[in-house]
Protein backbone atom coordinates (compact mmCIF):
# COMPACT_ATOMS: atom_id res chain seq x y z
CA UNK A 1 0.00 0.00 0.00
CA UNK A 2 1.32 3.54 -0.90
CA UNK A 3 2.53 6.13 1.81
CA UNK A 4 -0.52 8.76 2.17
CA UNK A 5 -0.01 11.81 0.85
CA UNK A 6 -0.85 14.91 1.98
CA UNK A 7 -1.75 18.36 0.25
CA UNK A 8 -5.35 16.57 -6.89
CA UNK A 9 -30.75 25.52 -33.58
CA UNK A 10 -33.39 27.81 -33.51
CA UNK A 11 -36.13 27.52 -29.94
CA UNK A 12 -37.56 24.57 -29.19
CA UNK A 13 -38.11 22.83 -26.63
CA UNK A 14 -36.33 21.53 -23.98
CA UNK A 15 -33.95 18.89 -25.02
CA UNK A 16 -32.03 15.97 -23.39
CA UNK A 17 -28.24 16.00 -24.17
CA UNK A 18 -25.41 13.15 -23.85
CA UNK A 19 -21.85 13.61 -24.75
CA UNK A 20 -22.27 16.37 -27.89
CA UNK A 21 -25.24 15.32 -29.14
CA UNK A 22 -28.94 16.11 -28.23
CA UNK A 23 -31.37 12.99 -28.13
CA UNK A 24 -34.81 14.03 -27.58
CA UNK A 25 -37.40 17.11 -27.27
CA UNK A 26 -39.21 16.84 -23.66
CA UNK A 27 -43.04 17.68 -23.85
CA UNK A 28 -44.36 21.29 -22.81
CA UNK A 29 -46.71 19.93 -20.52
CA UNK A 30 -46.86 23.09 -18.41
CA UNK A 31 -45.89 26.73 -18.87
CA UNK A 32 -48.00 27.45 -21.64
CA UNK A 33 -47.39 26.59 -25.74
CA UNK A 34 -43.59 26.58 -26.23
CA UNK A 35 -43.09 27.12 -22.52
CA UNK A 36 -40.61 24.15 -21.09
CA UNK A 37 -41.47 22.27 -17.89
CA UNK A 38 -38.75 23.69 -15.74
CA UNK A 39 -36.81 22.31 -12.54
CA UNK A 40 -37.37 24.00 -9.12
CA UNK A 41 -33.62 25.05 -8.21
CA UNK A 42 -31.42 22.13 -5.63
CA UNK A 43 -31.99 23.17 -1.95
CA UNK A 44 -28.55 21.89 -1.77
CA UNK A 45 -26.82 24.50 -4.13
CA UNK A 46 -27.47 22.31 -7.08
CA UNK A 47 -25.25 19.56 -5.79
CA UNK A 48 -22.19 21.77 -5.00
CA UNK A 49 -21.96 19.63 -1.78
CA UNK A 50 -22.24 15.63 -2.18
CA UNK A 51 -23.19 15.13 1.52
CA UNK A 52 -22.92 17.57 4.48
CA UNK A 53 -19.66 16.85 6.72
CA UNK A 54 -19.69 16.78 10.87
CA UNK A 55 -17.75 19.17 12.09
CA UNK A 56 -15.49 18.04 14.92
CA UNK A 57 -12.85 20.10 16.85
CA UNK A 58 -13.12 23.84 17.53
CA UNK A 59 -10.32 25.22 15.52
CA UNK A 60 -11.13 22.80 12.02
CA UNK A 61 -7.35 23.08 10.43
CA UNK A 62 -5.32 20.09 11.80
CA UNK A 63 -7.50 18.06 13.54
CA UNK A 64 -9.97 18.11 10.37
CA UNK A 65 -6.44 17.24 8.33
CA UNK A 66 -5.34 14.38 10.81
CA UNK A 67 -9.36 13.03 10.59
CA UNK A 68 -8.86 12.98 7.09
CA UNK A 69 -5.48 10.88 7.00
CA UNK A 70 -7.04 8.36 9.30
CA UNK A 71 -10.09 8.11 6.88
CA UNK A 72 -7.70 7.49 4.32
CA UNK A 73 -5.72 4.74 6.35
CA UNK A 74 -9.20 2.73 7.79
CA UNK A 75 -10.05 2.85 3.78
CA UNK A 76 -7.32 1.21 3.09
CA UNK A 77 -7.55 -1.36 5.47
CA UNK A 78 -10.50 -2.08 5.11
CA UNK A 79 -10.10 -2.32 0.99
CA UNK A 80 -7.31 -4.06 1.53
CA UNK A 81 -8.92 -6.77 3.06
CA UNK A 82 -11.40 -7.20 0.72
CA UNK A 83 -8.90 -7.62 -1.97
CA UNK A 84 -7.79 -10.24 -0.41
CA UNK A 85 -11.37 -12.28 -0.41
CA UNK A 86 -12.04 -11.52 -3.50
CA UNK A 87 -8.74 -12.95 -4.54
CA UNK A 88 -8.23 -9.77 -6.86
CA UNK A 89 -4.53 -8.44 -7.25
CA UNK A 90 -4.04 -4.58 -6.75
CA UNK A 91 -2.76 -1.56 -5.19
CA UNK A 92 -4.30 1.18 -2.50
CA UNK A 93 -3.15 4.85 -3.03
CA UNK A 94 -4.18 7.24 -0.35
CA UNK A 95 -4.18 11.32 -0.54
CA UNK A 96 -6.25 14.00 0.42
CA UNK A 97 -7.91 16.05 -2.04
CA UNK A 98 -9.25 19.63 -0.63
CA UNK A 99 -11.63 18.69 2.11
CA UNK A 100 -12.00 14.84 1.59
CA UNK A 101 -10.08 11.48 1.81
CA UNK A 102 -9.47 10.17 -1.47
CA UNK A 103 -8.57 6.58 -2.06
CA UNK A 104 -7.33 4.70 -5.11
CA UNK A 105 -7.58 1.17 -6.17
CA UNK A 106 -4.71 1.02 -9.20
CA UNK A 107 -3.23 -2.14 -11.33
CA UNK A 108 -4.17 -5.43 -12.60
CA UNK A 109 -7.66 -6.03 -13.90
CA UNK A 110 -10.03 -4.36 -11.90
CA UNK A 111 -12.97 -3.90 -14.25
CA UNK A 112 -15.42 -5.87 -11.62
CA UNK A 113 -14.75 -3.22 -9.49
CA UNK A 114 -15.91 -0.83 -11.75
CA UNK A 115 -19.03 -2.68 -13.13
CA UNK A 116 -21.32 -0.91 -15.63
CA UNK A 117 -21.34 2.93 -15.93
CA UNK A 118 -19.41 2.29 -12.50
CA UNK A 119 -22.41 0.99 -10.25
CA UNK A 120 -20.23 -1.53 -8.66
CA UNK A 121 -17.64 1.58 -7.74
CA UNK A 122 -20.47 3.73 -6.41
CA UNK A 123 -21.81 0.48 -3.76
CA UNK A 124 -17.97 0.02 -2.97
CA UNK A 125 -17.28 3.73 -2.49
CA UNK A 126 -20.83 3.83 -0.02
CA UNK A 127 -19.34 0.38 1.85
CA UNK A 128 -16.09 1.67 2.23
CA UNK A 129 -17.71 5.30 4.10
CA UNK A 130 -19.64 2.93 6.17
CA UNK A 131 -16.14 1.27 7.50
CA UNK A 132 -14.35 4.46 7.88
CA UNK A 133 -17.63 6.32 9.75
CA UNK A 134 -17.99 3.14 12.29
CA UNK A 135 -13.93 3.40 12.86
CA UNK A 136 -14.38 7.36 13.12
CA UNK A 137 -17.68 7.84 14.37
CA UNK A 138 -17.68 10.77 11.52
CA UNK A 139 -19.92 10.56 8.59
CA UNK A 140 -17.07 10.18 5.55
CA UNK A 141 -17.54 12.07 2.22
CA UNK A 142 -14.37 9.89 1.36
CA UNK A 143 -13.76 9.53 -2.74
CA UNK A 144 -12.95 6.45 -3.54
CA UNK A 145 -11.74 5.51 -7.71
CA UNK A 146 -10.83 2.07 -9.17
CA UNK A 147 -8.20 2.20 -12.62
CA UNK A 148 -8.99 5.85 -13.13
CA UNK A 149 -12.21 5.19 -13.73
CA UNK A 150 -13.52 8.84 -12.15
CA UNK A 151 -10.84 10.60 -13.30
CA UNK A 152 -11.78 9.74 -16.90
CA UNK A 153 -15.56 10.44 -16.38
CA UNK A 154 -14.65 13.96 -14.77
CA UNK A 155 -12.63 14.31 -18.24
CA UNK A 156 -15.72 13.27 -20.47
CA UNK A 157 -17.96 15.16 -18.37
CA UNK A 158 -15.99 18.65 -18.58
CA UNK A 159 -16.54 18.52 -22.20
CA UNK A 160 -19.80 17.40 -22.42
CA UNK A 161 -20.76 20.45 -20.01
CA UNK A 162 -18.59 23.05 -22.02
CA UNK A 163 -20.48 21.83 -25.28
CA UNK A 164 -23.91 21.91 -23.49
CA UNK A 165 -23.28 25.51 -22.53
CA UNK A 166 -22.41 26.58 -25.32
CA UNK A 167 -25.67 25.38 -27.32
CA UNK A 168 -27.95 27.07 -24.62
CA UNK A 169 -25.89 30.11 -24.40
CA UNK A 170 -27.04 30.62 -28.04
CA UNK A 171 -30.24 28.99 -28.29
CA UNK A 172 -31.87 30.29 -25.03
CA UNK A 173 -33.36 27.15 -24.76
CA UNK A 174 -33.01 24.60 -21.33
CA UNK A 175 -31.28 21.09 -22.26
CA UNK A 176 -31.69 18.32 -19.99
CA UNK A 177 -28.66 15.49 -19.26
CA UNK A 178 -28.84 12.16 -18.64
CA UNK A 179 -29.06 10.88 -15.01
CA UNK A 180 -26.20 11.01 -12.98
CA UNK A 181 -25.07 10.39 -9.40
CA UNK A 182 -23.89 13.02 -7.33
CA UNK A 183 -20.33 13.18 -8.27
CA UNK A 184 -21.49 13.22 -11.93
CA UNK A 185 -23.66 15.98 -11.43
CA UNK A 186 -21.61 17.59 -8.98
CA UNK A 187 -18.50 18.11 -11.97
CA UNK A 188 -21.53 19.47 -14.64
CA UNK A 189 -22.52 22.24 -12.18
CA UNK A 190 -18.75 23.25 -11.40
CA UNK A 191 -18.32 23.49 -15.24
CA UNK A 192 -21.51 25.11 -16.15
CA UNK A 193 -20.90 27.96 -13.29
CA UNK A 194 -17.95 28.93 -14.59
CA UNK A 195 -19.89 29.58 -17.96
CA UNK A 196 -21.12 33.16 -18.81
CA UNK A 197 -24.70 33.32 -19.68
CA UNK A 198 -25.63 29.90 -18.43
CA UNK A 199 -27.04 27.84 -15.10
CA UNK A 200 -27.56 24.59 -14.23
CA UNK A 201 -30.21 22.98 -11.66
CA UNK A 202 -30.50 19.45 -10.94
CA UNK A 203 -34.32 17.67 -11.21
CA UNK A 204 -34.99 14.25 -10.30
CA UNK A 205 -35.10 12.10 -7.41
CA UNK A 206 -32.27 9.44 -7.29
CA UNK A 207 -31.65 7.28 -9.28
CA UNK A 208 -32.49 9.13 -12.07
CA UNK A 209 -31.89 12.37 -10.93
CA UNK A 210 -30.13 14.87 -13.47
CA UNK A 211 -28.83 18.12 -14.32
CA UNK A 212 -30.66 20.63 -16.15
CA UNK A 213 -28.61 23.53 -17.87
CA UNK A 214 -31.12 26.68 -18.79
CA UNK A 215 -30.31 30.34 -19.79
CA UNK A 216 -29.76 32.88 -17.08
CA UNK A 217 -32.47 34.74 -16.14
C-alpha cells in the first residue's frame, strides 16, 4: 500500500443531451405553448456539496487534516482486506484532495470493481464510508476511484458540459442530461458555473436524478 499523501438551432423545446449530441425534445406539458417544464432550483446548491460533513474540533485546520489521514488509512484497510477475499490483485493509493479522503484502487484487472457505468464503484465507495464512519464515528464524504475510472468520467464530463453551454448560451433554450449520481452531477454544475450566460439545476429524485442547464435569467 502507498505512503498517504498529503496536500489533486433555432427555440424549441427543452432537449435531453449526452456527450455532444442532443437525443430528444421533452413535452411542454406546463408553462404554456412553447413554454418548457422547468426544474425548481437544488436546496442543496445544485449539488455543489455531495453530503454535508460533521464538524469536529473547535479550531477545524489540523484536527480536520489528521481526521482525514485516518479516513484514508481505515479505507485502506478495510479495501485491503477485501482484496484479499475476492482474490483480486491490486494496489491502494491514499491522498487527500481539498476537504476529503481520497482513495485509489490502481493495477491489474479491476474492471469488476468498476461494473457498468461504474455501479459496482459507487456500492464500494458507499461500503467503504460505512467502515471508515464506524472506525471514526464521523460521517465520511471519502472519494474512492478504481483504474482511473472517475478521473476519466470527470474528463468526459468537462466537455460534455462546455459543449452543453455553449448550445444554450445561443439557443436560449433549457437542455436536460442524462441521469447522474452526485459526483457526476456535482463536476456538470462546477463546469456550467464557470460559464457566462448559463445555469444549471438538478431535477430528479435518485436514481435518475439529473442536471438541467437553462439560460440565465
Amino acid at each position: 500500500m502507498s505512503a498517504p499523501q498529503h496536500p489533486t438551432e433555432p427555440a424549441g423545446p427543452t432537449s435531453e443531451a449526452t456527450s455532444g449530441a442532443v437525443l430528444s425534445p421533452v413535452p411542454t406539458d406546463a408553462g404554456g405553448p412553447g413554454q418548457p417544464d422547468l426544474p425548481d432550483p437544488d436546496e442543496d446548491g445544485a449539488d455543489a456539496a455531495v453530503e454535508p460533513t460533521d464538524v469536529t474540533g473547535d479550531d477545524g485546520g489540523d484536527d480536520a487534516d489528521d481526521l482525514l489521514v485516518r479516513e484514508g488509512d481505515v479505507a485502506g484497510d478495510y479495501l485491503e482486506r477485501l482484496l484479499d477475499i475476492l482474490d483480486v490483485d491490486g494496489d491502494i493509493d491514499l491522498d487527500v484532495e481539498g476537504d476529503r479522503a481520497s482513495v485509489a484502487i490502481v493495477g491489474g484487472d479491476l474492471q469488476d470493481l468498476v461494473g457498468a457505468d461504474g455501479a459496482v464503484l459507487e456500492a464500494l465507495q458507499e461500503l467503504t464510508r460505512l467502515a471508515v464512519a464506524q472506525s471514526t464515528g464521523v460521517r465520511s464524504r471519502l472519494m474512492l476511484d478504481v483504474s482511473g475510472f472517475r478521473a476519466r468520467r470527470r474528463s468526459d464530463l468537462t466537455s460534455l458540459a462546455a459543449d452543453t453551454a455553449r448550445r444554450v448560451a445561443g439557443s436560449g433554450q433549457p437542455e436536460r442530461l442524462s441521469a447522474m449520481n452526485p459526483f457526476e452531477r456535482k463536476v456538470v454544475h462546477d463546469v456550467i458555473s464557470g460559464v457566462a450566460g448559463v445555469r444549471s439545476e438538478s431535477e430528479g429524485e435518485e436514481p435518475h436524478r439529473r442536471v438541467v442547464v437553462l439560460p440565465e435569467r
